[in-house]
Protein backbone atom coordinates (compact mmCIF):
# COMPACT_ATOMS: atom_id res chain seq x y z
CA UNK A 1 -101.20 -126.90 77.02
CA UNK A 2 -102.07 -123.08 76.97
CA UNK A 3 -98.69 -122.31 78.00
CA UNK A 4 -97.11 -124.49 76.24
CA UNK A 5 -98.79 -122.84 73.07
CA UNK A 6 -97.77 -119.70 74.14
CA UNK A 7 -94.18 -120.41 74.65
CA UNK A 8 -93.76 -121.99 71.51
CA UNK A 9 -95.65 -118.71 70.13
CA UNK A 10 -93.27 -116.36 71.44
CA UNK A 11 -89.71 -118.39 70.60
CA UNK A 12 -91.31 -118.75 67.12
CA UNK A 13 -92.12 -115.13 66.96
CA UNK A 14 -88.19 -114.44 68.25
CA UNK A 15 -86.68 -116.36 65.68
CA UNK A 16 -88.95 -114.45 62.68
CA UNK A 17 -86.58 -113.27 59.74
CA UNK A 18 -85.98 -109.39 60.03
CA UNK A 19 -85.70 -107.96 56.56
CA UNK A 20 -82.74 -105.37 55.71
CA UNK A 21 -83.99 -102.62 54.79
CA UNK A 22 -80.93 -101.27 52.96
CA UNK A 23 -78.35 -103.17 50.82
CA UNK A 24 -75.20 -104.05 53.14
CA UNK A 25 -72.63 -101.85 51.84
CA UNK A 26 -75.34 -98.80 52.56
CA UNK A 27 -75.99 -100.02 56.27
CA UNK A 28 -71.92 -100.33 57.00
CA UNK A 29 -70.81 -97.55 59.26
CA UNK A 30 -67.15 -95.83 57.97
CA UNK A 31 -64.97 -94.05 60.09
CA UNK A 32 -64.51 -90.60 58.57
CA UNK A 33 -62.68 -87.38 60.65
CA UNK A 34 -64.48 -85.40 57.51
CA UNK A 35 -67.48 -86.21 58.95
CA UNK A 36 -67.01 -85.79 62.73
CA UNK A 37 -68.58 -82.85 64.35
CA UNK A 38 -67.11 -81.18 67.63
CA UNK A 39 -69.26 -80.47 70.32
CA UNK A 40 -69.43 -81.03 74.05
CA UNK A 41 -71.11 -83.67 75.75
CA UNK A 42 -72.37 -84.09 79.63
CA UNK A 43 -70.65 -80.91 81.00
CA UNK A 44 -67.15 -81.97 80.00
CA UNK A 45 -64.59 -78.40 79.22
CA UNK A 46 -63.29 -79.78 76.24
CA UNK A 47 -64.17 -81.23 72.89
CA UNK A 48 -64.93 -84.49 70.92
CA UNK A 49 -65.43 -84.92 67.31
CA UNK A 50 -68.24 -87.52 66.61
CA UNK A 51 -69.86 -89.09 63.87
CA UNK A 52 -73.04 -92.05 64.39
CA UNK A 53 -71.58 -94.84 63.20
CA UNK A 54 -74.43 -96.85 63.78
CA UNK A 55 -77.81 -95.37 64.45
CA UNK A 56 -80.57 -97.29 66.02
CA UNK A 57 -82.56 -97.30 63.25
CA UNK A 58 -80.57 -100.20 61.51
CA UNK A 59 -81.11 -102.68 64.36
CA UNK A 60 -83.67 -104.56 65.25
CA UNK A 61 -82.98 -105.18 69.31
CA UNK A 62 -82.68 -101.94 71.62
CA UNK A 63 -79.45 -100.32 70.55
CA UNK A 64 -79.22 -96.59 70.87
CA UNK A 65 -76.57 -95.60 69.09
CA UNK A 66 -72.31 -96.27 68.43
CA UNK A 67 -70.59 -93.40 68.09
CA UNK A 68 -67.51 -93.04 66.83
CA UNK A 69 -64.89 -90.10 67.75
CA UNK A 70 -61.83 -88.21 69.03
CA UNK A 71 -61.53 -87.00 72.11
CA UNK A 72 -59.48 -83.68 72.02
CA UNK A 73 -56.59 -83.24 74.05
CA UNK A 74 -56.13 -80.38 77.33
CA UNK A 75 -59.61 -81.41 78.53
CA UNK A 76 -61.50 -83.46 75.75
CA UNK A 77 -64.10 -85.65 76.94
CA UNK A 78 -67.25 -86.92 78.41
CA UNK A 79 -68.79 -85.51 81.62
CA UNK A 80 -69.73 -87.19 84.43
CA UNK A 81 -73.73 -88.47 84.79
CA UNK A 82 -75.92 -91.01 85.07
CA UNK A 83 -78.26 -93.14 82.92
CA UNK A 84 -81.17 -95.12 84.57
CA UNK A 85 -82.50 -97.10 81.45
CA UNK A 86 -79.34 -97.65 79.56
CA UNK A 87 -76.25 -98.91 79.29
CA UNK A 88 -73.05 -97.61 77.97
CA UNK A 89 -69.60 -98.38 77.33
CA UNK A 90 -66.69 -95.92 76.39
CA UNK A 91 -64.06 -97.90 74.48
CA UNK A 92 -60.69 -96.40 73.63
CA UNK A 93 -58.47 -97.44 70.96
CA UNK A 94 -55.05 -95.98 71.41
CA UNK A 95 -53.38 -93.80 74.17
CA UNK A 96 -54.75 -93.05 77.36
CA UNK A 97 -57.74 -91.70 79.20
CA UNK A 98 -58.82 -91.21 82.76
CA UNK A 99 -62.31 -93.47 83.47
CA UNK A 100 -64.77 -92.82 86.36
CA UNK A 101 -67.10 -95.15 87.35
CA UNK A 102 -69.46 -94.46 90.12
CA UNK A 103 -67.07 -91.65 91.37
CA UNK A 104 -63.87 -93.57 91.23
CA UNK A 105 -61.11 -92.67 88.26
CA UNK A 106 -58.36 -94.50 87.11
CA UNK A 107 -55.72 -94.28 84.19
CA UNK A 108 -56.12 -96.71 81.50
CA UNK A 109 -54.53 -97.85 78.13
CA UNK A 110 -56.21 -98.81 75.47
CA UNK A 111 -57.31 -100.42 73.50
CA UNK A 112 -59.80 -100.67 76.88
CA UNK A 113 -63.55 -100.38 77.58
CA UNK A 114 -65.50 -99.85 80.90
CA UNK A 115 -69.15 -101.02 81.01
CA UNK A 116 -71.34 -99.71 82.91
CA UNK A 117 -74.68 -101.26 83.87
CA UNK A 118 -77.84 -98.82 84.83
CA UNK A 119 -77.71 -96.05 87.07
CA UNK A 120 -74.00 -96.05 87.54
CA UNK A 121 -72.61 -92.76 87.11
CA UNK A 122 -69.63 -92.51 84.41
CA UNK A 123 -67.37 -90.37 82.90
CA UNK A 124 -64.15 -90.26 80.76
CA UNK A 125 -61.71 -87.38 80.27
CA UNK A 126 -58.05 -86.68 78.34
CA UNK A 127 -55.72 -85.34 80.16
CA UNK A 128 -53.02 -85.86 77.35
CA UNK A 129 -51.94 -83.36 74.20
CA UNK A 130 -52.86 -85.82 71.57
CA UNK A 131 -56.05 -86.73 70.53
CA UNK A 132 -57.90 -89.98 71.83
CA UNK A 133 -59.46 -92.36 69.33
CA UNK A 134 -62.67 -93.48 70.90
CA UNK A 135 -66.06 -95.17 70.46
CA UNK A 136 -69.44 -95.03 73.21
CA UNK A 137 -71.77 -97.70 72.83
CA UNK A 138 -75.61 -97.40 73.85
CA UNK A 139 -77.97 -100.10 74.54
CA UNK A 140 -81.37 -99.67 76.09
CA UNK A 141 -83.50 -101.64 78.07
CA UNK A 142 -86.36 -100.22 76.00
CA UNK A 143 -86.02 -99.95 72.53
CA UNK A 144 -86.29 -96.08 71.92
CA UNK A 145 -85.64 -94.92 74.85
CA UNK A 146 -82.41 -92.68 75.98
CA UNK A 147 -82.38 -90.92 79.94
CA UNK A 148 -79.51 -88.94 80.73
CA UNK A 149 -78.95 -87.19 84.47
CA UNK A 150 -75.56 -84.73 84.11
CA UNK A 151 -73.59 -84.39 87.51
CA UNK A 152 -71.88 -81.37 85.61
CA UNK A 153 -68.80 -82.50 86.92
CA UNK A 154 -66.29 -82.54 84.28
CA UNK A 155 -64.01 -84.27 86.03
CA UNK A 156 -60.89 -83.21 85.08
CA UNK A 157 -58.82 -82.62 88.25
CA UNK A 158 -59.44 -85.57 89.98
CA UNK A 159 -56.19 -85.62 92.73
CA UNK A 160 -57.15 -89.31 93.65
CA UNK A 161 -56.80 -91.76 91.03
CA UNK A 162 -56.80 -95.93 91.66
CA UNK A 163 -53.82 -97.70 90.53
CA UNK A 164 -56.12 -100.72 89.82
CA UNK A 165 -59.30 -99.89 89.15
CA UNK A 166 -62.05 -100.44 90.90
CA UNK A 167 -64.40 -101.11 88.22
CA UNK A 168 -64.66 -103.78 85.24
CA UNK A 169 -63.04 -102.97 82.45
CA UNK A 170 -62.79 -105.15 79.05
CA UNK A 171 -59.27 -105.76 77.53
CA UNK A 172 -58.75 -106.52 73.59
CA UNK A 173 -55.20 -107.35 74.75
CA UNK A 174 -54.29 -109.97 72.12
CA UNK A 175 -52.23 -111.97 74.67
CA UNK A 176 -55.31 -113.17 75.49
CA UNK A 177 -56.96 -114.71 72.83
CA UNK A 178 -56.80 -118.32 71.81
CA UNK A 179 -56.47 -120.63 68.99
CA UNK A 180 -59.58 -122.35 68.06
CA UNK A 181 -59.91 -124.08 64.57
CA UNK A 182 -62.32 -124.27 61.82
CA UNK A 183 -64.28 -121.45 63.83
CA UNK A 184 -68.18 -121.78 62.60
CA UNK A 185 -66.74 -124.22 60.05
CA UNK A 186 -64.57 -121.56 58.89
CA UNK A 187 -61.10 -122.28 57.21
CA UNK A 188 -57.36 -122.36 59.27
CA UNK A 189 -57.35 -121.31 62.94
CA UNK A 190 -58.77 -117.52 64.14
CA UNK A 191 -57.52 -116.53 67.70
CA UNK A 192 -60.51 -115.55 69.71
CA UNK A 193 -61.84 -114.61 73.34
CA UNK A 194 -65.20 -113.93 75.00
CA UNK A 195 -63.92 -110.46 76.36
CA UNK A 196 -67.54 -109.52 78.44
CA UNK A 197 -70.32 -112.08 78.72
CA UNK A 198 -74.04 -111.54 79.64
CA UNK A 199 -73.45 -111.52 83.50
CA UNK A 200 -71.54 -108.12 82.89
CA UNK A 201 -74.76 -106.20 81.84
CA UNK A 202 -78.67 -105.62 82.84
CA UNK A 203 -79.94 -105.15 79.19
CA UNK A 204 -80.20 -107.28 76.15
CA UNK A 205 -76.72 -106.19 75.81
CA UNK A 206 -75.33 -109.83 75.76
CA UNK A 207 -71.74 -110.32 75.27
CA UNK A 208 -68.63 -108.48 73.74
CA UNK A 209 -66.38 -110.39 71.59
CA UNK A 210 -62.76 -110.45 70.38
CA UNK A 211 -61.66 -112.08 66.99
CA UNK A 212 -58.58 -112.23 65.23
CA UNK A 213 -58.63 -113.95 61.57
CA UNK A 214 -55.51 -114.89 59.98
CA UNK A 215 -54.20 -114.40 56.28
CA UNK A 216 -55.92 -117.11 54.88
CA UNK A 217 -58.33 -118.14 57.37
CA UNK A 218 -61.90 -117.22 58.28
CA UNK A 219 -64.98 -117.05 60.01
CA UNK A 220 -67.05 -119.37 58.73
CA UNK A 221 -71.12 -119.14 57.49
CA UNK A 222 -73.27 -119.28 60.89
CA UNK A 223 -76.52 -117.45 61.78
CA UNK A 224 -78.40 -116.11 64.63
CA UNK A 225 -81.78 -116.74 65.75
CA UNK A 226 -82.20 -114.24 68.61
CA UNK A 227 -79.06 -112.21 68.31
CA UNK A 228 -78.05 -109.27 66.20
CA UNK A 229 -74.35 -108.37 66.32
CA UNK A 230 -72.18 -105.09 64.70
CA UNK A 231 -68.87 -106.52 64.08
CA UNK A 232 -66.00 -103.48 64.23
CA UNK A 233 -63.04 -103.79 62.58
CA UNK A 234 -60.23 -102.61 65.07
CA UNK A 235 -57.33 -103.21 62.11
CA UNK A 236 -56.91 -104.68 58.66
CA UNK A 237 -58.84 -105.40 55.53
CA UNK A 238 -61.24 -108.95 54.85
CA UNK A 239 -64.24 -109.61 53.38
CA UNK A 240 -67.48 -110.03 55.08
CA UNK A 241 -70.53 -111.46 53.49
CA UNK A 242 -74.24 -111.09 54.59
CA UNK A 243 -76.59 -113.43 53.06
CA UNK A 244 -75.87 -113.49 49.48
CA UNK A 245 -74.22 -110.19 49.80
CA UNK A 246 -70.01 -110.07 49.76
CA UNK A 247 -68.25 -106.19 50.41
CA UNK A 248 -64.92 -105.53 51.03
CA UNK A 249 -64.53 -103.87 55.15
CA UNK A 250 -61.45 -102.27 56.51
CA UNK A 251 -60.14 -100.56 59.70
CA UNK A 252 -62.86 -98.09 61.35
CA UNK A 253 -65.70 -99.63 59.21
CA UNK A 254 -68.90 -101.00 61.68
CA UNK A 255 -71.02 -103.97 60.00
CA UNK A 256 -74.53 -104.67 61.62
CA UNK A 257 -75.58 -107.92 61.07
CA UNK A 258 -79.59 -108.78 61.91
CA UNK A 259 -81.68 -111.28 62.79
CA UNK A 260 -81.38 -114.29 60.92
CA UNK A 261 -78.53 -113.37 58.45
CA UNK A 262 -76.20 -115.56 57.29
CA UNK A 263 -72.45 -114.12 57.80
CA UNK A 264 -68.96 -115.05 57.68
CA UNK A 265 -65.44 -113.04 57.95
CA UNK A 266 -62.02 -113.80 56.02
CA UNK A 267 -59.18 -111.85 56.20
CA UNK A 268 -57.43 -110.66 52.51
CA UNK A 269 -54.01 -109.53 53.40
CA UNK A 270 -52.54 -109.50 57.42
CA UNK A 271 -54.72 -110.17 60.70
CA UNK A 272 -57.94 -109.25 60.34
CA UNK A 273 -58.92 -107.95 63.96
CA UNK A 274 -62.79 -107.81 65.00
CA UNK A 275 -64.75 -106.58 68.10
CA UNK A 276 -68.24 -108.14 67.92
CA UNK A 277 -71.12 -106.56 69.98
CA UNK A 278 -73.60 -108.99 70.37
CA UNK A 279 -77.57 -107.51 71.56
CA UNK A 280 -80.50 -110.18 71.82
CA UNK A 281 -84.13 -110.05 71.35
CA UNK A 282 -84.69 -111.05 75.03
CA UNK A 283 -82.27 -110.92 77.78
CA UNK A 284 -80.74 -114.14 78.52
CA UNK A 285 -81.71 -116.31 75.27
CA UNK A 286 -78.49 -117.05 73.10
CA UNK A 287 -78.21 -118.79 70.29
């Protein structure tokens, strides 16, 4: 009975309402070169330009940080190191970059991501002359926290490169998503794909999704009792309204959505195209 108690106790306590503490259209992240700052990160030779798009102060589960950037051509990137308490995931959005994982590097095209779980070394790097649009995603397994050990290995004449690589990899491709209807009671049909799911990652990280809404259709009202999501819009312009609040979101823009809120998506012109990074309250428990 004591357990029993306490179980109930701590799903209860999970599923507590989390109160914004700013209105939404002050806690949406906006993609702005203006405000991107160059610098150098991890021993890479060359620059990025980065803004926070989403600080970890607006969330309620462990996430560090999204950052949004450029990488700079002749050299522009990330070096090559480890973390032992987080997890991170470079996503690029157009062109191509060289990845490493855990020493190995390969070519890819975005738009492309490459998780990587804790204490797997990583790096990325730009070999081309144009810049690379390109976000890094931080989740740790305790809230706060951020370890970083720097290989100072820039990595940017690596001889050997995989054809396939040899590491997993997440691919918006749309090819791949699916019709399904009256999504979350929403209205028409959205095209949509799990892209990484919680076996991919150690953390509370939980899943990374891939959502395309129609003109005229939407995403419809649905909360979450243990998961808190930031829904980035990779093109187009919709709607998207948090509890009783509705703003207008467009390409670049990051929306974090917490604990309990109420949301839906529509689309108000063309495709509305989403990535969705979903982060729990307790590894493994889903809504």
């Amino acid at each position: 009975m004591i357990y029993a108690v306490k179980k109930t106790a701590t799903l209860l306590l999970l599923a507590l309402p989390v109160l914004a503490k700013d209105p939404l259209a002050a806690r949406i992240g906006h993609t702005d070169p203006a405000k991107q700052t160059s610098s150098r990160s991890h021993g890479s030779v060359g620059d990025m330009a980065c803004q926070t798009l989403v600080p970890a102060t607006v969330m309620n589960v462990p996430l560090n940080f999204v950052h949004r950037c450029r990488v700079m051509p002749g050299g522009g990137g990330v070096g090559h190191h480890f973390h032992n308490t987080t997890e991170e995931m470079f996503v690029i959005f157009d062109g191509e970059a060289e990845f490493t994982i855990d020493g190995r590097t390969a070519a890819l095209k975005g738009t492309v991501g490459a998780p990587t779980r804790l204490g797997h070394s990583h790096a990325i790097y730009n070999p081309s002359d144009k810049p690379v649009e390109f976000m890094n995603i931080n989740v740790a397994s305790i809230k706060g926290h951020y370890d970083a050990f720097n290989l100072e290995d820039p990595r940017n004449n690596v001889a050997q490169k995989d054809p396939i690589p040899v590491f997993m990899t997440m691919n918006l491709d749309r090819k791949l998503l699916r019709p399904l209807p009256a999504y979350h009671g929403g209205q028409g049909t959205v095209q949509y794909r799990r892209a990484l799911d919680q076996d991919v990652f150690l953390t509370n990280w939980s899943y990374m999704d891939h959502l395309l809404i129609p003109a005229g259709a939407s995403e419809g009202a649905h909360r979450h009792q243990y998961v808190e999501e930031i829904y980035y819009v990779l093109n187009g312009e919709g709607e998207a309204t948090v509890g009783s609040e509705t703003v207008p979101v467009h390409k670049g823009d990051a929306i974090p959505v917490l604990l309990i809120e109420q949301h839906s998506f529509k689309s108000t012109g063309g495709n509305l195209e989403l990535m969705i990074i979903g982060i729990t309250t307790k590894k493994g428990v889903l809504d």
